[in-house]
C-alpha atoms as a PDB file:
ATOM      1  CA  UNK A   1     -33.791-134.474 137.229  1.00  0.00           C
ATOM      2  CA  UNK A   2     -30.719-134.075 135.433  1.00  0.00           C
ATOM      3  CA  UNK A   3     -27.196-136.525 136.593  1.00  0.00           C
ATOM      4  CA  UNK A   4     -25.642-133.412 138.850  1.00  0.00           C
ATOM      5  CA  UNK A   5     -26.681-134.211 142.627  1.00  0.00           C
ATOM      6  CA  UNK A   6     -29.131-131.723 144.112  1.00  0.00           C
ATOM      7  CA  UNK A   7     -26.004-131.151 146.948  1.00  0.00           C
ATOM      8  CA  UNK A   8     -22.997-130.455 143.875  1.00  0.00           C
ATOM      9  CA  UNK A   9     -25.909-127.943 142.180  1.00  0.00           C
ATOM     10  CA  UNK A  10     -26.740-125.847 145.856  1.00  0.00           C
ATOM     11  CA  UNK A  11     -23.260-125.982 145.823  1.00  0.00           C
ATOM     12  CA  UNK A  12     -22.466-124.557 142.695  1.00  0.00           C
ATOM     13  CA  UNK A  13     -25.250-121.577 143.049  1.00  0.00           C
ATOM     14  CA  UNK A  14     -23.577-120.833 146.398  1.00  0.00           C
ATOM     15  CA  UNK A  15     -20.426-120.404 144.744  1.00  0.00           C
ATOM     16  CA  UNK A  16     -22.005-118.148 142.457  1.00  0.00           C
ATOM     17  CA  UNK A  17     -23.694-116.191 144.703  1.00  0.00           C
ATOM     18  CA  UNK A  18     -20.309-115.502 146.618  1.00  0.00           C
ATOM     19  CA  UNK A  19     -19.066-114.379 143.236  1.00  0.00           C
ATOM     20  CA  UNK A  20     -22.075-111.718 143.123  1.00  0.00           C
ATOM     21  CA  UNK A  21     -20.601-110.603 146.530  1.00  0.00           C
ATOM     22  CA  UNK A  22     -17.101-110.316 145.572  1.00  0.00           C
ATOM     23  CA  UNK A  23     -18.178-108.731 142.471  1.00  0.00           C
ATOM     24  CA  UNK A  24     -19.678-105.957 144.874  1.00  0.00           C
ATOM     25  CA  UNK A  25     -16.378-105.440 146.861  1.00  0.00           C
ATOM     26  CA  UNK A  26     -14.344-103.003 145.735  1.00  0.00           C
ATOM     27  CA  UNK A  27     -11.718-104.156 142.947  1.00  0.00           C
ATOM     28  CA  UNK A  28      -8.275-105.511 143.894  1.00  0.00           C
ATOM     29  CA  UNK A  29      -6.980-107.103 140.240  1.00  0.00           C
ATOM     30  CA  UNK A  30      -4.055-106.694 139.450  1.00  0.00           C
ATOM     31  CA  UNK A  31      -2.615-104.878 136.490  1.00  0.00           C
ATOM     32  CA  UNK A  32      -2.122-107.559 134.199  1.00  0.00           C
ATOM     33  CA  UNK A  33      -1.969-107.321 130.537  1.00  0.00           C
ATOM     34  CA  UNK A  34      -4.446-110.040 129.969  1.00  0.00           C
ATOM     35  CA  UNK A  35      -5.716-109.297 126.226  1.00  0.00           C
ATOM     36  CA  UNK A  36      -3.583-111.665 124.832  1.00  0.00           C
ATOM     37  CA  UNK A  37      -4.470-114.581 127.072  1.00  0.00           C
ATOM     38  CA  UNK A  38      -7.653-117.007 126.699  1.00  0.00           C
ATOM     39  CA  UNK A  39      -9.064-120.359 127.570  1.00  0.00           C
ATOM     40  CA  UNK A  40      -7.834-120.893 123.225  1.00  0.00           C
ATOM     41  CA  UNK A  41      -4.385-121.999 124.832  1.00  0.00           C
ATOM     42  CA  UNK A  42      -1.628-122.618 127.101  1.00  0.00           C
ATOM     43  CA  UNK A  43       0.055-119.526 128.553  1.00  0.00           C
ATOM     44  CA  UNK A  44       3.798-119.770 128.984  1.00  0.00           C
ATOM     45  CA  UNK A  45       6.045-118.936 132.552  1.00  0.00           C
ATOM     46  CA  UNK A  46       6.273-114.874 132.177  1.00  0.00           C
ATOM     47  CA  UNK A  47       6.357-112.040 134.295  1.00  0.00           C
ATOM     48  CA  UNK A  48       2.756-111.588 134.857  1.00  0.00           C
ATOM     49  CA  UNK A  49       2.155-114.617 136.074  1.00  0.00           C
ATOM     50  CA  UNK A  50       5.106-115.094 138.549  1.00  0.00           C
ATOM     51  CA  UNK A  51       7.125-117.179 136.523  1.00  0.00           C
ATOM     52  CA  UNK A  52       4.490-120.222 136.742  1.00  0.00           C
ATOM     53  CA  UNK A  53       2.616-121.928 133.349  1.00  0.00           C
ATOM     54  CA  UNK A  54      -0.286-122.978 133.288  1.00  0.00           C
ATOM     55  CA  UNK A  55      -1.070-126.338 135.144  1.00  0.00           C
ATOM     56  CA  UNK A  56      -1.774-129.078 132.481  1.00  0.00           C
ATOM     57  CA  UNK A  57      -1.849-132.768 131.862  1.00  0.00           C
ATOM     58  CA  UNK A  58      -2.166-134.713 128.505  1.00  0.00           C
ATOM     59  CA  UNK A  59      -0.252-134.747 125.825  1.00  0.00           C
ATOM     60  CA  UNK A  60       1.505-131.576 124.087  1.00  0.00           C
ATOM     61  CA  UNK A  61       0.327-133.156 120.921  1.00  0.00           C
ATOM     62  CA  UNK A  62      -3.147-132.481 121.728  1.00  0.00           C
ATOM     63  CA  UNK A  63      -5.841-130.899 119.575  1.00  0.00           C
ATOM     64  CA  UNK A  64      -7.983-130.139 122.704  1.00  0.00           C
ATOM     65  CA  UNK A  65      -7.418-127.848 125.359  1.00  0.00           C
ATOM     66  CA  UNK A  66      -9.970-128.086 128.407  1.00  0.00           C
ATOM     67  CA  UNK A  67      -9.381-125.304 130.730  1.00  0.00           C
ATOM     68  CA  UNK A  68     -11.029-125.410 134.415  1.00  0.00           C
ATOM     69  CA  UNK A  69     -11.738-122.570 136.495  1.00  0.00           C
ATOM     70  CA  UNK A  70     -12.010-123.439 140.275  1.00  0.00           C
ATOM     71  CA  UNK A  71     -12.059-122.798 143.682  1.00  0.00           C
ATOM     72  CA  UNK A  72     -10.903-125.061 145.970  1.00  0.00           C
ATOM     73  CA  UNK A  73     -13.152-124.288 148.607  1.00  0.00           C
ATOM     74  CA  UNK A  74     -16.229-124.671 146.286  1.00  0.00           C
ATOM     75  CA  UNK A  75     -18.044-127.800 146.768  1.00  0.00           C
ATOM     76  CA  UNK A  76     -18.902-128.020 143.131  1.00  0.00           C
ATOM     77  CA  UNK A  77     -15.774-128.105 142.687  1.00  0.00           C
ATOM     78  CA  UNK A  78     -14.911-130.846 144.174  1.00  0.00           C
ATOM     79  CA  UNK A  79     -17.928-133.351 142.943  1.00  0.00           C
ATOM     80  CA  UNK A  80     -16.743-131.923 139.399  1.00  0.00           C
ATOM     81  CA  UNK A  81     -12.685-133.140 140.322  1.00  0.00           C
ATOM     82  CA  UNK A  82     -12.883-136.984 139.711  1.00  0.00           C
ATOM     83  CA  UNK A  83     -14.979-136.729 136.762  1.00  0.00           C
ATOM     84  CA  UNK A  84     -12.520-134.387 134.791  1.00  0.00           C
ATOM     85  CA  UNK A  85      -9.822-137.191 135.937  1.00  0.00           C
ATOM     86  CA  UNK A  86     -11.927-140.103 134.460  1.00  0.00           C
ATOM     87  CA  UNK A  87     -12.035-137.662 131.607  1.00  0.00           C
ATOM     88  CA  UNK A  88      -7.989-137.366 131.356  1.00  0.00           C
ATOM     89  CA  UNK A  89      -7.343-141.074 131.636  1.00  0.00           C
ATOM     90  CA  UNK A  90      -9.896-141.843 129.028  1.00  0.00           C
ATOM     91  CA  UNK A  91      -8.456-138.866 126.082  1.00  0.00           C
ATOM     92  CA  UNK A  92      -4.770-138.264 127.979  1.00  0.00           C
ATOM     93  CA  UNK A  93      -3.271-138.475 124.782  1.00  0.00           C
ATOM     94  CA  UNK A  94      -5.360-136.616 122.648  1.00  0.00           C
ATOM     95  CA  UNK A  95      -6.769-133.833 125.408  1.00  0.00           C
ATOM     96  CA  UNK A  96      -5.001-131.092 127.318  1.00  0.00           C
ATOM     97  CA  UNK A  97      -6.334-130.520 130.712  1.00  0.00           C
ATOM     98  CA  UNK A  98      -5.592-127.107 132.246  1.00  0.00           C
ATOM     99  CA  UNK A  99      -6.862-125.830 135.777  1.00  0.00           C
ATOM    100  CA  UNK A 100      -6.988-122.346 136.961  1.00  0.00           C
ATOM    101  CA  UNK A 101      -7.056-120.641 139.768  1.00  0.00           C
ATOM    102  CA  UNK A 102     -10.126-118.660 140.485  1.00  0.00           C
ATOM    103  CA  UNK A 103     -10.785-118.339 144.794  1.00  0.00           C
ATOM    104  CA  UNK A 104     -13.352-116.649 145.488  1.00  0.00           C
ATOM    105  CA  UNK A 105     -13.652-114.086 148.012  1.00  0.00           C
ATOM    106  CA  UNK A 106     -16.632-115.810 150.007  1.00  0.00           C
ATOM    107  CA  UNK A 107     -14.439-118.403 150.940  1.00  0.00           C
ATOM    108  CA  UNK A 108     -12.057-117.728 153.291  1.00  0.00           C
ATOM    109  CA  UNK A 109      -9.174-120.457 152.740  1.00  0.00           C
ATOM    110  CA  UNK A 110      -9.904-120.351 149.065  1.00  0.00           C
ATOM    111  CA  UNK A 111      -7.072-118.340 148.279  1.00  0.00           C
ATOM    112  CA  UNK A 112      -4.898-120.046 150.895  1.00  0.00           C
ATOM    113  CA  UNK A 113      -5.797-123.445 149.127  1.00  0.00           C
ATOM    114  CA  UNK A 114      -4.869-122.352 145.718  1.00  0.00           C
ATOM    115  CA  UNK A 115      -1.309-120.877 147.173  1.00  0.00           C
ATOM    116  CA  UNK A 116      -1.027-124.432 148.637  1.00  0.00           C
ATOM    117  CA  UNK A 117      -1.712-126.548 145.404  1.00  0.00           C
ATOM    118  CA  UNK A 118       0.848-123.633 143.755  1.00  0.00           C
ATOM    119  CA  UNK A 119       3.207-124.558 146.200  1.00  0.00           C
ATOM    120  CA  UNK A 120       3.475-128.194 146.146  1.00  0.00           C
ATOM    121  CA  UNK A 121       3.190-127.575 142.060  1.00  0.00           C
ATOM    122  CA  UNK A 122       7.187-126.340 142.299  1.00  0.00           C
ATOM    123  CA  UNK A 123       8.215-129.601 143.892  1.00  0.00           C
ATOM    124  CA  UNK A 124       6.367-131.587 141.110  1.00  0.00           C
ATOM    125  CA  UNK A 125       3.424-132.435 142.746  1.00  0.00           C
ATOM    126  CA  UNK A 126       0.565-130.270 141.696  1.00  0.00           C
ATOM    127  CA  UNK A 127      -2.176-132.449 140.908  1.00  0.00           C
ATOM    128  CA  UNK A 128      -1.506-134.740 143.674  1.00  0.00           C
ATOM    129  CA  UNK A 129      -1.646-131.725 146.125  1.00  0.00           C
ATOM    130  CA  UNK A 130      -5.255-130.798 143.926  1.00  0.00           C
ATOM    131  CA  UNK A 131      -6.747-134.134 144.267  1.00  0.00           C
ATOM    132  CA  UNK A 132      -5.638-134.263 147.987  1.00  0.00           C
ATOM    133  CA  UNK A 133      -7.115-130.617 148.511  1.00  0.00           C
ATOM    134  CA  UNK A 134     -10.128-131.323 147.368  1.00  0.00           C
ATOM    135  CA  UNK A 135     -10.970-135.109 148.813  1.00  0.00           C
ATOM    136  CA  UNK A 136      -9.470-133.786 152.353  1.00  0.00           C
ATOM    137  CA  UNK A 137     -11.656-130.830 152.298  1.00  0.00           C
ATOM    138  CA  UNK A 138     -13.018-131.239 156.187  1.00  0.00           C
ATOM    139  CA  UNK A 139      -9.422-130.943 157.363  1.00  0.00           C
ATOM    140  CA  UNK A 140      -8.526-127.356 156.098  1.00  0.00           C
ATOM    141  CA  UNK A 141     -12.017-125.755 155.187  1.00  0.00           C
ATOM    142  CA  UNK A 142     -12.777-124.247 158.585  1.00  0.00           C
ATOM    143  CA  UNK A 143      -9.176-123.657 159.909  1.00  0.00           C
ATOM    144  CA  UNK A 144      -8.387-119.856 160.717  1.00  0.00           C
ATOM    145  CA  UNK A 145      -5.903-118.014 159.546  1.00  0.00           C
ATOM    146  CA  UNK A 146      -3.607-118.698 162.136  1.00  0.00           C
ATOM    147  CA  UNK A 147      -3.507-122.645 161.625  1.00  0.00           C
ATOM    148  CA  UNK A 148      -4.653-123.440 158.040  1.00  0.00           C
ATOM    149  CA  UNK A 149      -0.608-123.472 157.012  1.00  0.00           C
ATOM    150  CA  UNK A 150      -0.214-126.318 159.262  1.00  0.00           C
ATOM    151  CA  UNK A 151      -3.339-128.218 157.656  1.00  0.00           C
ATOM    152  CA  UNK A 152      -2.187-127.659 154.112  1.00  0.00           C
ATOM    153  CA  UNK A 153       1.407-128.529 154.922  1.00  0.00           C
ATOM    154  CA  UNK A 154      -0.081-131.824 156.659  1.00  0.00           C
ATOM    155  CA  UNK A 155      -1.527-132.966 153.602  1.00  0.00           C
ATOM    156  CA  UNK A 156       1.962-131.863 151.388  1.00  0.00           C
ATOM    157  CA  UNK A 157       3.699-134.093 153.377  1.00  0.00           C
ATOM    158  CA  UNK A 158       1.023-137.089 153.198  1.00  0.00           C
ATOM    159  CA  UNK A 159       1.700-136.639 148.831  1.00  0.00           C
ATOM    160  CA  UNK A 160       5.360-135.791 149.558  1.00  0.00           C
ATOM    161  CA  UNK A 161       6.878-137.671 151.687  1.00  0.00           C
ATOM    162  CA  UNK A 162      10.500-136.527 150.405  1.00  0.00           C
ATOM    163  CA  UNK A 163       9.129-132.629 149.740  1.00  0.00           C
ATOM    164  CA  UNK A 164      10.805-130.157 151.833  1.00  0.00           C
ATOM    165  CA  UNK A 165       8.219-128.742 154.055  1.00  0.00           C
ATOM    166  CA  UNK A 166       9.676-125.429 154.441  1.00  0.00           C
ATOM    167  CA  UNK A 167      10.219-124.795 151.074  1.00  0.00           C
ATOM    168  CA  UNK A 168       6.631-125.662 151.191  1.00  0.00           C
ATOM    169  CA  UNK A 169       5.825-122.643 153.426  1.00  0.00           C
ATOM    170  CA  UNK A 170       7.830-120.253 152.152  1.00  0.00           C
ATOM    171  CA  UNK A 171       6.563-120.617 148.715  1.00  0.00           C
ATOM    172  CA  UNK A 172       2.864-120.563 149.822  1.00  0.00           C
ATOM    173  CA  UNK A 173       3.567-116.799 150.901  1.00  0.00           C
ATOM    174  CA  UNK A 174       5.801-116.205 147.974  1.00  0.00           C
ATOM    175  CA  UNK A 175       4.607-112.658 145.570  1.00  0.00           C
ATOM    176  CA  UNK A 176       5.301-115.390 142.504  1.00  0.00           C
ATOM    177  CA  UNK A 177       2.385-117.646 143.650  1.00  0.00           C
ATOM    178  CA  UNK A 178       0.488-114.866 144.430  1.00  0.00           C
ATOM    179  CA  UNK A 179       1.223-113.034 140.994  1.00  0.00           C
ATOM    180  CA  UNK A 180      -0.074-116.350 139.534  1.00  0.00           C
ATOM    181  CA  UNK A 181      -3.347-116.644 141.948  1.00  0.00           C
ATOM    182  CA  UNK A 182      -3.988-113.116 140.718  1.00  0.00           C
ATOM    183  CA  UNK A 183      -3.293-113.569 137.207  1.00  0.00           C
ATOM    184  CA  UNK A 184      -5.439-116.624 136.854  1.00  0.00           C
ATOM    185  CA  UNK A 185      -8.445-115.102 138.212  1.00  0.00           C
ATOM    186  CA  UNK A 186      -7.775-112.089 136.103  1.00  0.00           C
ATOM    187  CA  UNK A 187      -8.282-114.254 132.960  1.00  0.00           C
ATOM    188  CA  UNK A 188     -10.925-115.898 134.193  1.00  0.00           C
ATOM    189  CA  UNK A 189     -13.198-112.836 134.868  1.00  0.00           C
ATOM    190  CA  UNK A 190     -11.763-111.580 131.521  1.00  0.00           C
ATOM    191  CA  UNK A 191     -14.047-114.025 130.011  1.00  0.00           C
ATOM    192  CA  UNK A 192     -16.995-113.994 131.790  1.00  0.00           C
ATOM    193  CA  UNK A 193     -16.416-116.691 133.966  1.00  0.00           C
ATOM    194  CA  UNK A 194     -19.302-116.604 136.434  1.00  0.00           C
ATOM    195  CA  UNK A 195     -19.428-119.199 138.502  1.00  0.00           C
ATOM    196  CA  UNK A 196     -17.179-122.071 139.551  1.00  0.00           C
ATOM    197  CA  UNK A 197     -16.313-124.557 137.920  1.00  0.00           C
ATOM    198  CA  UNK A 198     -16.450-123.448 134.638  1.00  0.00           C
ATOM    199  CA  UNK A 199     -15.079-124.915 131.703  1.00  0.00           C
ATOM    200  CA  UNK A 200     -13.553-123.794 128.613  1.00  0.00           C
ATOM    201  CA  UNK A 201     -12.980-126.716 125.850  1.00  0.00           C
ATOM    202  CA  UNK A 202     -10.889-124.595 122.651  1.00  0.00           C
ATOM    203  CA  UNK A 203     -12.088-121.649 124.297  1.00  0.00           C
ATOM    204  CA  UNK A 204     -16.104-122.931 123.914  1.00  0.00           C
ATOM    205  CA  UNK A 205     -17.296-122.310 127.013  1.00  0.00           C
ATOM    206  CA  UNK A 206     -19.299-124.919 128.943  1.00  0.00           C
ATOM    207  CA  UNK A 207     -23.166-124.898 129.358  1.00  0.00           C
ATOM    208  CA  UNK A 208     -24.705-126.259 132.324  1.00  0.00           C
ATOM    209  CA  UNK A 209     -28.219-125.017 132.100  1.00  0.00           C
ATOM    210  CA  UNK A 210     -29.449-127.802 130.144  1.00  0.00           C
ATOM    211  CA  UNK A 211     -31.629-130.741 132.003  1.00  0.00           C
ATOM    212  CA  UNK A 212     -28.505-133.117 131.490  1.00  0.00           C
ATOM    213  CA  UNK A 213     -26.144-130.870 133.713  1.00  0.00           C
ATOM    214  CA  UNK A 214     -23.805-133.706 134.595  1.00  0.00           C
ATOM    215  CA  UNK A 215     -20.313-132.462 134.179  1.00  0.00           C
ATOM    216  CA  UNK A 216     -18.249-135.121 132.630  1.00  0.00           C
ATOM    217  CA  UNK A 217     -21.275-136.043 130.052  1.00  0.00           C
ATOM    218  CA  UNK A 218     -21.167-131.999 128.904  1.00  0.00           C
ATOM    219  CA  UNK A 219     -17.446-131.336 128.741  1.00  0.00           C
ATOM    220  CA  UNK A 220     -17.427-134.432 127.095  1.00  0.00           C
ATOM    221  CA  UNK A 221     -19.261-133.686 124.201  1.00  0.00           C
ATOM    222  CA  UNK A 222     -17.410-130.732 123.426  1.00  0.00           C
ATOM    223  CA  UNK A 223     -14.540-132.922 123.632  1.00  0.00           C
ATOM    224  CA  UNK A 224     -15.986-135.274 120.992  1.00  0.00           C
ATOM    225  CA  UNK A 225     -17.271-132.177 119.134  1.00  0.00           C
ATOM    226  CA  UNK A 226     -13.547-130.539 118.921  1.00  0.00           C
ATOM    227  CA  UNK A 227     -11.959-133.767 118.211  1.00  0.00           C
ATOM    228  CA  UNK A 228     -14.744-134.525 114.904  1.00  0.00           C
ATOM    229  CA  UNK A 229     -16.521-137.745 116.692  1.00  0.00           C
END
């Protein structure tokens, strides 16, 4: 049995099996020019995406560029989330890490999630509002539409205790954000990205079908690969 738990791999097939359903649903991408853009590195605030850059830690010195694609909603997800930390703490100065948005359609606050993180990402606290998102899962995961705002603001104020909370708001329903949600995913299914998470490390994407499926030993190894150790 390989290191993934049998719960973070039924996880992971049920996120791809809601991205066989969305795939079925009648298209709603946007009209993004995406040729130019890739997992091979960072894409710069523009138009397209709303004004918003890629998310990314590390150094800008890097020679590595790990790009995530995720869903906040996906329980994969979130067992993958504190091993791609221990994995920034351990190479933060020689590795890029990069996460993008890709909800999936299944989930219904998936989308509402990712506008959330986005949010709390233009008063500086994006991968605070991540980590929080995904280790407070039980609090926003089954709210309706109606009330999963107030959950998601909860939890910006518990990481922001000076943020402005109605800037907050306003920003999660904001045509940027969603330009960037949209663009993201665009990418993402741009390069075949067929389940979440998937990884991209220089643009090499990610295996997981071998025995040894644990996340952090596989991205990992590319890592030592691209970096000639």
């Amino acid at each position: 049995m390989n290191k993934f738990t049998i719960g973070a791999i039924i996880a992971i097939l049920a996120c791809f099996g809601g991205l066989i359903a969305w795939s079925t649903m009648k298209s709603q991408d946007t009209k993004s020019n995406i040729s130019e853009y890739s997992s091979k590195k960072l894409i710069a605030a523009n138009e397209e995406n709303g004004g918003i850059a890629d998310r990314v830690r590390g150094s800008e010195d890097a020679k590595v560029l790990v790009v995530e694609y995720a869903d906040f909603e996906c329980s994969g997800c979130a067992a993958a989330a504190p091993k791609i930390s221990q994995l920034y703490e351990q190479y933060q100065d020689r590795v890029q890490f990069v996460f993008r948005n890709y909800p999936l359609q299944y989930h219904q606050n998936a989308r509402a999630a990712a506008a959330a993180a986005e949010a709390a990402g233009m008063q500086g606290k994006y991968w605070e509002m991540m980590e929080s998102l995904y280790s407070n899962r039980a609090d926003w995961i089954e709210e309706s539409e109606q009330t999963r705002t107030d959950a998601f603001a909860k939890i910006f104020k518990d990481i922001a205790e000076n943020g402005d909370e109605e800037q907050f708001r306003a920003d999660m329903g904001s045509e940027n954000i969603k330009k960037k949600i949209d663009f993201d995913r665009d990418i993402g299914k741009a390069e075949g990205v067929d389940a979440t998470p998937t990884f991209y490390v220089n643009g090499e994407k990610v295996d997981f079908s071998s025995e040894n499926g644990d996340v952090k030993t596989l991205v990992e190894a590319k890592i030592k690969k691209a970096l000639g150790e």
